[in-house]
Protein backbone atom coordinates (compact mmCIF):
# COMPACT_ATOMS: atom_id res chain seq x y z
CA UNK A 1 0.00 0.00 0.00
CA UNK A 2 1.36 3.49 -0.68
CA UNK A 3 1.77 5.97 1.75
CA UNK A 4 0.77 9.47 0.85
CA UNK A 5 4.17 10.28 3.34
CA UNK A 6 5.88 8.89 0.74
CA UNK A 7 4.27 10.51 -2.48
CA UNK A 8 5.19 13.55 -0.86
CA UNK A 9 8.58 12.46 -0.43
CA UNK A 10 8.90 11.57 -4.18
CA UNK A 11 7.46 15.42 -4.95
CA UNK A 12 9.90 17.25 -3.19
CA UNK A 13 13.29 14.96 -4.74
CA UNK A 14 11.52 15.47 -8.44
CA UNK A 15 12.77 18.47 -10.63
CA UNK A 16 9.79 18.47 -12.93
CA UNK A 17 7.57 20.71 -9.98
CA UNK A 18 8.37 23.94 -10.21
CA UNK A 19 7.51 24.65 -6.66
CA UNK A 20 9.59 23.85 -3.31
CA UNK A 21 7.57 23.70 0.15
CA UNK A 22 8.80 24.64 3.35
CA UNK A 23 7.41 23.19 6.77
CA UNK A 24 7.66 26.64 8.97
CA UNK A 25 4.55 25.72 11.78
CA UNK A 26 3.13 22.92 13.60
CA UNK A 27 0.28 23.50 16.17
CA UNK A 28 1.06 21.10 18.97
CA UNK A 29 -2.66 21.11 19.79
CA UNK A 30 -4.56 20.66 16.87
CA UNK A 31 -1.74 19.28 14.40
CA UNK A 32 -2.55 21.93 11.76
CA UNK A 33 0.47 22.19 9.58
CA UNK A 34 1.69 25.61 7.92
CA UNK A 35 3.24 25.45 4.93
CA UNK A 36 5.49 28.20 2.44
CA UNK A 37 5.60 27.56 -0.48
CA UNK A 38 7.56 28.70 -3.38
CA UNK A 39 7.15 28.66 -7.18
CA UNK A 40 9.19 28.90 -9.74
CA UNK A 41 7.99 30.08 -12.93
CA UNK A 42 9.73 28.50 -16.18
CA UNK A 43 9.44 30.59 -19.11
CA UNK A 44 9.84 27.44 -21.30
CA UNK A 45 6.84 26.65 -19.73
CA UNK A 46 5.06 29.30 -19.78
CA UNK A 47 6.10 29.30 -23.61
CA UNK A 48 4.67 25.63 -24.24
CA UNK A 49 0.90 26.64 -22.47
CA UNK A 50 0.68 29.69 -24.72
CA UNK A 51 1.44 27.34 -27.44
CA UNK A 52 -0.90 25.38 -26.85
CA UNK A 53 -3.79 27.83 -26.17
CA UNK A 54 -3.12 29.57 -29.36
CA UNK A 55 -3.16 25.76 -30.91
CA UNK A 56 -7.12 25.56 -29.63
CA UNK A 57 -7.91 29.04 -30.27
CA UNK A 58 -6.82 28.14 -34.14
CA UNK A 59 -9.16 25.47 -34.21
CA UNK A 60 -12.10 27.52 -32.32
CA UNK A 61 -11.74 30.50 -35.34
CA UNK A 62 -12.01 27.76 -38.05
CA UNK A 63 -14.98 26.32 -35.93
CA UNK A 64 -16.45 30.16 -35.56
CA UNK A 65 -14.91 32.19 -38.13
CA UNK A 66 -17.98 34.96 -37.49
CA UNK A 67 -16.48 35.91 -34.36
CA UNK A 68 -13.93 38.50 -33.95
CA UNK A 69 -13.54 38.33 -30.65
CA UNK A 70 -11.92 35.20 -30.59
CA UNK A 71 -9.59 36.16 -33.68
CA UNK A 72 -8.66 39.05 -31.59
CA UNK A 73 -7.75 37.04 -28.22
CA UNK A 74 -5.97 34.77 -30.99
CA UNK A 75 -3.82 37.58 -32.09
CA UNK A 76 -3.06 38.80 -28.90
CA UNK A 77 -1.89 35.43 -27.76
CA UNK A 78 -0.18 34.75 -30.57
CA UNK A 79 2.16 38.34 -30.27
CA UNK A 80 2.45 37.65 -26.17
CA UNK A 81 3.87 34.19 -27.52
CA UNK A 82 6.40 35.87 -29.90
CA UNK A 83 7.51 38.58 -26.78
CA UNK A 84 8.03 35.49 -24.71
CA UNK A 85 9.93 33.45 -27.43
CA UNK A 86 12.51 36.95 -27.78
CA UNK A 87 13.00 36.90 -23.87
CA UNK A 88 14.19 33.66 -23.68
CA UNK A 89 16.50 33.73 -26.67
CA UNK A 90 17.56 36.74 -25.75
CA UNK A 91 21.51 35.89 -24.25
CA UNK A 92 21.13 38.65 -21.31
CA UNK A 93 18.12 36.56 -20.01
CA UNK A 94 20.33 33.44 -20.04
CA UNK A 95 23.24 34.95 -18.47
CA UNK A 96 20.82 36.36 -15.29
CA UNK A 97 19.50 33.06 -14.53
């Protein structure tokens, strides 16, 4: 049987999570555990998602093509994309992480 103790365990030793947690309280009385917790953002990521949304949004305009709104979101996405792709090829980015 697997122990959720040890799921836990396996999160914390994985690099794939892009958050670390940080035990900082225990109340002796009721057992309530506080946790901080700490995310960090990949850009690759963040890259891949936008991808992706654009990917559906492509599909949704040739689904509704009467609807602007959506072309415009599209469009929008699509240049936010293109602003993220420059940032990370960018070789001052790469040096400051």
């Amino acid at each position: 049987m697997v122990k959720l103790k040890n799921i836990l365990n396996e999160v914390k030793k994985k690099s794939e999570y892009d958050f670390e947690t940080q035990q900082v309280n225990k109340d002796p009385e009721t057992g309530a555990v506080t946790w901080n917790v700490k995310y960090d953002l990949s850009l690759e990521d963040i890259y891949k998602d936008l991808d992706g949304i654009i990917r559906k949004m492509k599909i949704s305009i040739r689904k509704n093509p009467n609807d602007p709104r959506v072309r415009d979101i599209w469009t929008d996405a699509k240049n936010l994309r293109n602003r993220l792709q420059r940032i990370i090829t960018d070789p001052r980015w790469k040096q400051a992480n």
